[in-house]
C-alpha atoms as a PDB file:
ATOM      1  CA  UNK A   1       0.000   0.000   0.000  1.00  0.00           C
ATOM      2  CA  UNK A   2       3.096   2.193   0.608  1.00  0.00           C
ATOM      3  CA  UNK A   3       4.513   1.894  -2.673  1.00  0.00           C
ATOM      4  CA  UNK A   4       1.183   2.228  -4.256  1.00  0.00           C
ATOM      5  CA  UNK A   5       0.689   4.916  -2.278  1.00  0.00           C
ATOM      6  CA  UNK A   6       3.924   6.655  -3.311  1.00  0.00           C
ATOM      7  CA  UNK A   7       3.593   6.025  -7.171  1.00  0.00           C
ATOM      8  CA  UNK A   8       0.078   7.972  -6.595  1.00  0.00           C
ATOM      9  CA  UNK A   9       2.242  10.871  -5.746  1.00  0.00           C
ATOM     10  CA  UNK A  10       3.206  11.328  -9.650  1.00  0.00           C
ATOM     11  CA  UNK A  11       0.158  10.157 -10.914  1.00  0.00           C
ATOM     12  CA  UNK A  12      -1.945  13.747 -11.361  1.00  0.00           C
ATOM     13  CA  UNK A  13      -4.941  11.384 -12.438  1.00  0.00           C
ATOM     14  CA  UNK A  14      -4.917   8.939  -9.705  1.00  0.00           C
ATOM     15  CA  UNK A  15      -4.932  11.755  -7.515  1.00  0.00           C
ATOM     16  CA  UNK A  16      -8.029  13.791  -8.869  1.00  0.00           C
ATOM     17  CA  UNK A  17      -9.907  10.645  -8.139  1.00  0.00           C
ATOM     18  CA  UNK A  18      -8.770  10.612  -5.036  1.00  0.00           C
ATOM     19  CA  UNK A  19      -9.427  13.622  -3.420  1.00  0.00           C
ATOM     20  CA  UNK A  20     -10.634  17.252  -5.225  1.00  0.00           C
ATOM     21  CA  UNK A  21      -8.698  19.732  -3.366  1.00  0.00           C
ATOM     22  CA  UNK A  22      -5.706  20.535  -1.683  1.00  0.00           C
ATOM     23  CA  UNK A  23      -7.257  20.638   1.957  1.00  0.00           C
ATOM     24  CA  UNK A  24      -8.761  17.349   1.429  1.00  0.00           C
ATOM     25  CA  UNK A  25      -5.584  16.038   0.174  1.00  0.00           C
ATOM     26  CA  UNK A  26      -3.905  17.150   2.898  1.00  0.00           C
ATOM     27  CA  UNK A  27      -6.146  15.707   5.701  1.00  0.00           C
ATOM     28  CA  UNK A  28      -5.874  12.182   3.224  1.00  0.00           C
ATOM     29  CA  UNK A  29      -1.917  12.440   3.929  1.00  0.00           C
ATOM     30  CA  UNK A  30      -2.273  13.093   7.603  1.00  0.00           C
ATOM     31  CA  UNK A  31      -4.941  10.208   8.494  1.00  0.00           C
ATOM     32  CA  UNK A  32      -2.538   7.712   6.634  1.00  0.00           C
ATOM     33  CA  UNK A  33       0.570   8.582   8.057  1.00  0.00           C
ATOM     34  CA  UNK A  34       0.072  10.737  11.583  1.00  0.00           C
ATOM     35  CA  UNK A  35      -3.459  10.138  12.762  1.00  0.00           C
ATOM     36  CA  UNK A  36      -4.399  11.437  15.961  1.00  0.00           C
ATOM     37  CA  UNK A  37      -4.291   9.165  18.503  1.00  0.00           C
ATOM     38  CA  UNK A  38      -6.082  11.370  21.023  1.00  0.00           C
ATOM     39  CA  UNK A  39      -9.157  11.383  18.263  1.00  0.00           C
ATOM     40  CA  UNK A  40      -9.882   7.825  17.023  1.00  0.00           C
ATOM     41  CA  UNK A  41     -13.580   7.527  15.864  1.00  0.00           C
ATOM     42  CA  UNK A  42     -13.718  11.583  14.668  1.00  0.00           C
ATOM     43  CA  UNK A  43     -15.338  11.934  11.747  1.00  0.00           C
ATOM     44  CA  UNK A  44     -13.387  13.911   8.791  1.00  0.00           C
ATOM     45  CA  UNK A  45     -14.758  15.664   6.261  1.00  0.00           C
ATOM     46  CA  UNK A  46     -12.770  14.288   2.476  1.00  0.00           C
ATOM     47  CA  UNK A  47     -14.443  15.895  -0.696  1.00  0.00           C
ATOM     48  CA  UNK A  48     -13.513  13.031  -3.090  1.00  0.00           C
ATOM     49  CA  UNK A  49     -12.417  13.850  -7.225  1.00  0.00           C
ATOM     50  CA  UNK A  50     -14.022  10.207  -7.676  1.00  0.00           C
ATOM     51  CA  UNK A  51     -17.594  11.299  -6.479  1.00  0.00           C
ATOM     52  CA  UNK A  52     -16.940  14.819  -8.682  1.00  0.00           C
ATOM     53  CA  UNK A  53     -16.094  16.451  -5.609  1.00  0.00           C
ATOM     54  CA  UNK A  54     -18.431  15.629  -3.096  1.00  0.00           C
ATOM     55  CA  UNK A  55     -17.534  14.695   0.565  1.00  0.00           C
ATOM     56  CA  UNK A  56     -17.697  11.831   2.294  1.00  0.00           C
ATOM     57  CA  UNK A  57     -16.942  11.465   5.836  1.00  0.00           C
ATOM     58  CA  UNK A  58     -14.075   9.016   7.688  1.00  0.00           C
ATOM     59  CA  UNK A  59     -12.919   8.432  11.152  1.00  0.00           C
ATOM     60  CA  UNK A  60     -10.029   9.291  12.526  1.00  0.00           C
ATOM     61  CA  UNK A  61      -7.496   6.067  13.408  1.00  0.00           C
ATOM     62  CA  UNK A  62      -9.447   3.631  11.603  1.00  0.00           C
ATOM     63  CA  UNK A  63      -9.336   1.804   8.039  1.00  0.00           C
ATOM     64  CA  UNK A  64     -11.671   4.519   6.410  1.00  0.00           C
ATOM     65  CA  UNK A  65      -9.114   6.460   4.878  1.00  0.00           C
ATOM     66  CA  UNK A  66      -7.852   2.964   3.304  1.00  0.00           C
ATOM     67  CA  UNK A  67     -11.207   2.671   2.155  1.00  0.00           C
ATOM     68  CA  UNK A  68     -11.034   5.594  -0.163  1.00  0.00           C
ATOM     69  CA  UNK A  69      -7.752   4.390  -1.723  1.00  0.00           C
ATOM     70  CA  UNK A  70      -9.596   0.950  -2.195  1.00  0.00           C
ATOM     71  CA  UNK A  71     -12.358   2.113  -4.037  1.00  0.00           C
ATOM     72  CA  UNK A  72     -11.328   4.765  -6.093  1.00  0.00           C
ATOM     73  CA  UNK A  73      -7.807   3.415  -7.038  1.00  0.00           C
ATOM     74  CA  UNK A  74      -7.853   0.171  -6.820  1.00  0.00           C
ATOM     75  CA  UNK A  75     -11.571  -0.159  -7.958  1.00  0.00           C
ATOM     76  CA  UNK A  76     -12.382  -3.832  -7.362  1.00  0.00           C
ATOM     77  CA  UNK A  77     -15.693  -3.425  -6.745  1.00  0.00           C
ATOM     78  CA  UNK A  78     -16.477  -2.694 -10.287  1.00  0.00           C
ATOM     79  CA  UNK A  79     -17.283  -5.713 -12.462  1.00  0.00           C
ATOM     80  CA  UNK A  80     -16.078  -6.007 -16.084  1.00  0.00           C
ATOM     81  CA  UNK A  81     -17.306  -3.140 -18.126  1.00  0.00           C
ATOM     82  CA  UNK A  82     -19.400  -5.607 -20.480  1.00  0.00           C
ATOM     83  CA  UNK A  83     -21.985  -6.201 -17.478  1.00  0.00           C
ATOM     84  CA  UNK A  84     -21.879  -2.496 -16.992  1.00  0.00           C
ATOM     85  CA  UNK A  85     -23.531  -2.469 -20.581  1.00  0.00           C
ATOM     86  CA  UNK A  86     -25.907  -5.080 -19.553  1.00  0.00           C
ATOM     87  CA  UNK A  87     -27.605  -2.455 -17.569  1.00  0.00           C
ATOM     88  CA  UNK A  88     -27.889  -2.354 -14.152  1.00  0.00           C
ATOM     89  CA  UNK A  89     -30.833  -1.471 -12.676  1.00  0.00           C
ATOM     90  CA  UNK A  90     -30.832  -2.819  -9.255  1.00  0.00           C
ATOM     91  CA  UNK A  91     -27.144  -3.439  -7.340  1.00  0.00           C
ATOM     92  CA  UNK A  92     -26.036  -5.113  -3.873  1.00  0.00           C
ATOM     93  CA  UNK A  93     -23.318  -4.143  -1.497  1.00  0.00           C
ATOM     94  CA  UNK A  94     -22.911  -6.589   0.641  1.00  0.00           C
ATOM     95  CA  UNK A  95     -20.386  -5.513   3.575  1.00  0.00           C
ATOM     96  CA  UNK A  96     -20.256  -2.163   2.407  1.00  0.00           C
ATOM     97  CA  UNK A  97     -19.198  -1.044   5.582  1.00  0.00           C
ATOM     98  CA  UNK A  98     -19.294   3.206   4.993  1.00  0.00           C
ATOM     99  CA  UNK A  99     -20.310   3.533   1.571  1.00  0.00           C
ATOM    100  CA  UNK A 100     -17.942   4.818   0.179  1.00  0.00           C
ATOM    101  CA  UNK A 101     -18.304   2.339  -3.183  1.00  0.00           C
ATOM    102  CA  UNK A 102     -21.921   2.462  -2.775  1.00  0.00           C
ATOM    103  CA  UNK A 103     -21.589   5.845  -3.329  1.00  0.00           C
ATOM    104  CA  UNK A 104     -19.381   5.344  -6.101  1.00  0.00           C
ATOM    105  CA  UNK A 105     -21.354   2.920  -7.906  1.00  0.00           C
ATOM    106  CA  UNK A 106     -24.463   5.229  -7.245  1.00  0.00           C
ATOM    107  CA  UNK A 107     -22.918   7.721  -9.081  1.00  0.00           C
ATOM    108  CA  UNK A 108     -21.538   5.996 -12.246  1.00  0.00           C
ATOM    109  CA  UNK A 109     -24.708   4.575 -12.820  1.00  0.00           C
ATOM    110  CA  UNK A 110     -27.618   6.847 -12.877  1.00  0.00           C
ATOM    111  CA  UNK A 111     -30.562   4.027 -13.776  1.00  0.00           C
ATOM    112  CA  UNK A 112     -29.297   2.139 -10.421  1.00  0.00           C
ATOM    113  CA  UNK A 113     -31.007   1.362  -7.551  1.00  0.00           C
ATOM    114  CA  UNK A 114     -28.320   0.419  -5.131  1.00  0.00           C
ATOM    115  CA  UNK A 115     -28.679  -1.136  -2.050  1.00  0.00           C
ATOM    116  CA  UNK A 116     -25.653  -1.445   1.117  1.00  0.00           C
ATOM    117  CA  UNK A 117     -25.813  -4.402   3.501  1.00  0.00           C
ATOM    118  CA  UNK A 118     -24.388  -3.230   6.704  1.00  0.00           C
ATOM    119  CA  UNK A 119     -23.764  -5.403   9.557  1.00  0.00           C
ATOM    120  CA  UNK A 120     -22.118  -3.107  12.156  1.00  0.00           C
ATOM    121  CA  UNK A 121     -24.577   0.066  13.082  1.00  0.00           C
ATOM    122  CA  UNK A 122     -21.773   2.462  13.546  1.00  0.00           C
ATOM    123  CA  UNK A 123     -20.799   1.731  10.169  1.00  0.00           C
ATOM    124  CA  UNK A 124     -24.238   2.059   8.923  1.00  0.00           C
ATOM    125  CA  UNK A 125     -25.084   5.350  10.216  1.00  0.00           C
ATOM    126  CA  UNK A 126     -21.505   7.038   8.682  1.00  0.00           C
ATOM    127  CA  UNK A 127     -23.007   4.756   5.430  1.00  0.00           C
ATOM    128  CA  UNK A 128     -26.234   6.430   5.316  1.00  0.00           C
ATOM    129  CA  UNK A 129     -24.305  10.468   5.829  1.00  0.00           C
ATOM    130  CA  UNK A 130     -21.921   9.075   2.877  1.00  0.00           C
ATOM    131  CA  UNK A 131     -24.793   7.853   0.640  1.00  0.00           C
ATOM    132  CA  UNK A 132     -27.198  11.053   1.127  1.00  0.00           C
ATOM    133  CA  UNK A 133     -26.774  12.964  -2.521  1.00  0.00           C
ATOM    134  CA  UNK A 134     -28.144  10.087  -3.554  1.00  0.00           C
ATOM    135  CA  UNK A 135     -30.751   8.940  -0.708  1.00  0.00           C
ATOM    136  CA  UNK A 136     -33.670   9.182  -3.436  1.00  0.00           C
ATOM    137  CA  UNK A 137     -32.002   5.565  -4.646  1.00  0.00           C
ATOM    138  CA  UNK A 138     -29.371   4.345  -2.192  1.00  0.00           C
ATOM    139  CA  UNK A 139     -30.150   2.726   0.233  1.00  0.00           C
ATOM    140  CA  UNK A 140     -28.085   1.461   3.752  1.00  0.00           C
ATOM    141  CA  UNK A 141     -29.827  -1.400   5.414  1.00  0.00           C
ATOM    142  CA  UNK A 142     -28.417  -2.355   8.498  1.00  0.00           C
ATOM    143  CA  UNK A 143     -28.749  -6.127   8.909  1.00  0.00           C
ATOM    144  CA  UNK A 144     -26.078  -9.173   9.314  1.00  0.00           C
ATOM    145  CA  UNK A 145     -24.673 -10.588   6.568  1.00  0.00           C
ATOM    146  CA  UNK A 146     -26.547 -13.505   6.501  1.00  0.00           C
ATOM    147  CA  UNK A 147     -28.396 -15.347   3.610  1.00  0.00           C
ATOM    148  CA  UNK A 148     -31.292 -14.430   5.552  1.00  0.00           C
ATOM    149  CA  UNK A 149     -30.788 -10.738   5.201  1.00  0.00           C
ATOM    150  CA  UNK A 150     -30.171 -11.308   1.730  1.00  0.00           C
ATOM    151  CA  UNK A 151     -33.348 -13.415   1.112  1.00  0.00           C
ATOM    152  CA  UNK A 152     -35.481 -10.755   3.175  1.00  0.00           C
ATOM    153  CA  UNK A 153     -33.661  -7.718   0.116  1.00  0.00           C
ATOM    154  CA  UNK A 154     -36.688  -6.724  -2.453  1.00  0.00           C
ATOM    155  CA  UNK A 155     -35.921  -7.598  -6.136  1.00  0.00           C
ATOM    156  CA  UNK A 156     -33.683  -9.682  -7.819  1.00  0.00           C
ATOM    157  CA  UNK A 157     -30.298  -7.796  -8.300  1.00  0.00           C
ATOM    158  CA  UNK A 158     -28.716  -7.386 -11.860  1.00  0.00           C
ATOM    159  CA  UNK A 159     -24.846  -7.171  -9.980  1.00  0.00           C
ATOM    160  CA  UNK A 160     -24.342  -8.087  -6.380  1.00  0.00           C
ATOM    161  CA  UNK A 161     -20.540  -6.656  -4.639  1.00  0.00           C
ATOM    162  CA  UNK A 162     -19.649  -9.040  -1.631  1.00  0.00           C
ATOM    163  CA  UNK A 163     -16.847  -7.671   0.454  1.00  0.00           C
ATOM    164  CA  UNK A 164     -18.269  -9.291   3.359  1.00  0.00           C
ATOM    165  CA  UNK A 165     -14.979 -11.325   5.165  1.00  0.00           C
ATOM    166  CA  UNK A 166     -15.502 -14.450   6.899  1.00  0.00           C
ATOM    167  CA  UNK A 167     -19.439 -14.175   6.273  1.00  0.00           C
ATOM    168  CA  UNK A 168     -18.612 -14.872   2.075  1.00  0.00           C
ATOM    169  CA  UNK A 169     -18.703 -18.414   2.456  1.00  0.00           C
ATOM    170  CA  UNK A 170     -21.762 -18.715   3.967  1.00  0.00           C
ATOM    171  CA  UNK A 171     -23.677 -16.342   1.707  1.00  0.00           C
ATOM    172  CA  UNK A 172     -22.417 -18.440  -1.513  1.00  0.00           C
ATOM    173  CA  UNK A 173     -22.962 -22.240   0.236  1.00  0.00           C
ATOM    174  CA  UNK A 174     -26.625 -21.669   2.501  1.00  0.00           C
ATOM    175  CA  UNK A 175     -30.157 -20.615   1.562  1.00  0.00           C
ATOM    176  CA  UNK A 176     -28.790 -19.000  -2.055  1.00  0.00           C
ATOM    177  CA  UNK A 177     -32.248 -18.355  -2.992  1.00  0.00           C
ATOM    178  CA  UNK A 178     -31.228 -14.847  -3.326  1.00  0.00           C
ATOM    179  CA  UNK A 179     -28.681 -15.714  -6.235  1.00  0.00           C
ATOM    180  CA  UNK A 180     -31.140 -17.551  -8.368  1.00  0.00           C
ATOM    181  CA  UNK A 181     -31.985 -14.568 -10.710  1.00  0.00           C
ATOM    182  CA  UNK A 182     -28.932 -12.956 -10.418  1.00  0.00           C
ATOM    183  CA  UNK A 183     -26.897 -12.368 -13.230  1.00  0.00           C
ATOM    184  CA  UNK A 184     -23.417 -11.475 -12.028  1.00  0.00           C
ATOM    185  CA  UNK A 185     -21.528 -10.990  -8.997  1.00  0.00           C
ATOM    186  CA  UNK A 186     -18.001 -10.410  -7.708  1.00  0.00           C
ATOM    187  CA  UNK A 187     -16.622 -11.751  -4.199  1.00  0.00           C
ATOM    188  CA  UNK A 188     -13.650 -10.460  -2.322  1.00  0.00           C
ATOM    189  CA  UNK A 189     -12.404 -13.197  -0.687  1.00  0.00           C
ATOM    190  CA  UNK A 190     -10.589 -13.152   2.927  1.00  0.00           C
ATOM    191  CA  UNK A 191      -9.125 -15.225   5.869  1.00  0.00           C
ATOM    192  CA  UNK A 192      -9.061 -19.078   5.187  1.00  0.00           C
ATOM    193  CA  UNK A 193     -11.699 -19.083   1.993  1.00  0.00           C
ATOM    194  CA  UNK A 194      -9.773 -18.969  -0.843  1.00  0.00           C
ATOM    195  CA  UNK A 195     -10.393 -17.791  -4.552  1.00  0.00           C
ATOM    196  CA  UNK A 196     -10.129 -21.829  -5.021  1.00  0.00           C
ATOM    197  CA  UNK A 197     -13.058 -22.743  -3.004  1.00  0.00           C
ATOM    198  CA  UNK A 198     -15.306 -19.359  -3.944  1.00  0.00           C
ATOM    199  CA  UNK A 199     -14.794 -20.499  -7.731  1.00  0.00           C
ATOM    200  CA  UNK A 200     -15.969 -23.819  -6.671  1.00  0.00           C
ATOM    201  CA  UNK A 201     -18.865 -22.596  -4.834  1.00  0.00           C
ATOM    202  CA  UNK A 202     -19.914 -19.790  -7.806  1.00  0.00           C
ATOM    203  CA  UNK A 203     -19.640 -22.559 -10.035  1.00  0.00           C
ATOM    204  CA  UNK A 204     -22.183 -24.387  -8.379  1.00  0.00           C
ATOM    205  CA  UNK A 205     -24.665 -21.963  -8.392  1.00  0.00           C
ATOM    206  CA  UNK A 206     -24.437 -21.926 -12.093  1.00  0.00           C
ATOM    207  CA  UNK A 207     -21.807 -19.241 -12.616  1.00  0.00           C
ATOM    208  CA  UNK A 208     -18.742 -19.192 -14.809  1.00  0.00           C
ATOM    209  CA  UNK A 209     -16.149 -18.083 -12.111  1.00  0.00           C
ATOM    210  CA  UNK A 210     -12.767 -15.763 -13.020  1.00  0.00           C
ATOM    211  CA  UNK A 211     -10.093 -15.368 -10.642  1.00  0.00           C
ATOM    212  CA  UNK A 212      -8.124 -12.299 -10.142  1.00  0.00           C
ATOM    213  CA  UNK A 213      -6.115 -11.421  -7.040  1.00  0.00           C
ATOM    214  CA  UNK A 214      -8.128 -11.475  -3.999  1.00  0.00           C
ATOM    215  CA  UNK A 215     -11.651 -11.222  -5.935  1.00  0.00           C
ATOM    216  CA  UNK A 216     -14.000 -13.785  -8.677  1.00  0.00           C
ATOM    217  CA  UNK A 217     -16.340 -12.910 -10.949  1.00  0.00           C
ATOM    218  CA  UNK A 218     -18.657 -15.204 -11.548  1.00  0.00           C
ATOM    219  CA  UNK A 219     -21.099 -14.612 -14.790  1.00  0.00           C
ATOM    220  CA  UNK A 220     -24.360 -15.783 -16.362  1.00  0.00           C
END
């Protein structure tokens, strides 16, 4: 992340997606490399180049500021740009955590209706300030991640993001009625489930599964 980090630093267009202004920038720097100790959990106010210069909101001595990085660098969230031609009308984040790439996605596609799973409720209510501009079709529900949560989600999903940890497993192996419609989704994959076995298990459910890194695609 260092290195990436630093190679950002010459890279004018990585950076305008990144943040929109030198104050922002600035505060970006500091909460990466000198956070306050004395002020873990205070929110910060980042107005992002990625969301054409809107703000979201991190905390202070936490992985938020990663977060940003994540999203609007790195960008795995984003599936291959031949389902984004599909259409995508309806759209899951699953673990979204603080929005941030619900927000995002929100954003680069207008027609959406996008939807954040949320397990932890401190994380929900910084996901629901970061997904306001576009609270007439985002929407944060706070709810484990659980095929259960998933089954209880209105509509059948187009593209469904899981960065959801430990819980991915589960959500691909019990109670998948909530994949039966679905016509694409991407998994980050974490801890002792590997790309391997969330191939296996896409596979399964009647995707064909791509590996790449740390995520898989898996396509109908």
């Amino acid at each position: 992340m260092v290195i990436a980090l630093q190679r950002a630093l010459v890279r004018p267009v990585a950076l305008l997606r990144l943040t929109a202004d030198r104050s922002s920038y600035r505060e970006y720097m500091r909460l990466r490399e000198s956070p306050d100790p004395g002020a873990v959990g205070r929110e910060v106010e980042l107005r992002v180049g990625g969301l054409a210069g809107r703000p979201v909101w991190v905390r202070e001595g936490t992985g938020d500021a990663d977060r940003l990085w994540d999203v609007f660098i790195e960008s795995p969230h984003l599936p291959p740009a031949r389902i984004q031609r599909r259409g995508l009308p309806l759209v899951w984040d699953v673990g979204a955590r603080t929005g941030i790439a619900t927000a995002e996605m929100a954003l680069r596609w207008p027609e959406a209706r996008v939807v954040a799973v949320v397990a932890d409720p401190a994380d929900a209510a910084l996901a629901r300030r970061n997904v306001e501009p576009w609270d007439d079709r985002a929407e944060v529900v706070g709810a484990p991640l659980t095929p259960e949560s998933l089954n209880a989600l209105d509509g059948a999903p187009a593209y469904v993001w899981i960065d959801a940890g430990g819980a991915a497993r589960e959500l691909l192996t019990r109670d998948t009625g909530w994949a039966g419609g679905l016509g694409a989704i991407k998994v980050r994959v974490a801890g002792d489930y590997t790309a391997e076995q969330c191939a296996a298990d896409l596979e399964r459910l009647g995707f064909k599964a791509k590996r790449a890194a740390d995520t898989v695609l898996g396509t109908r």
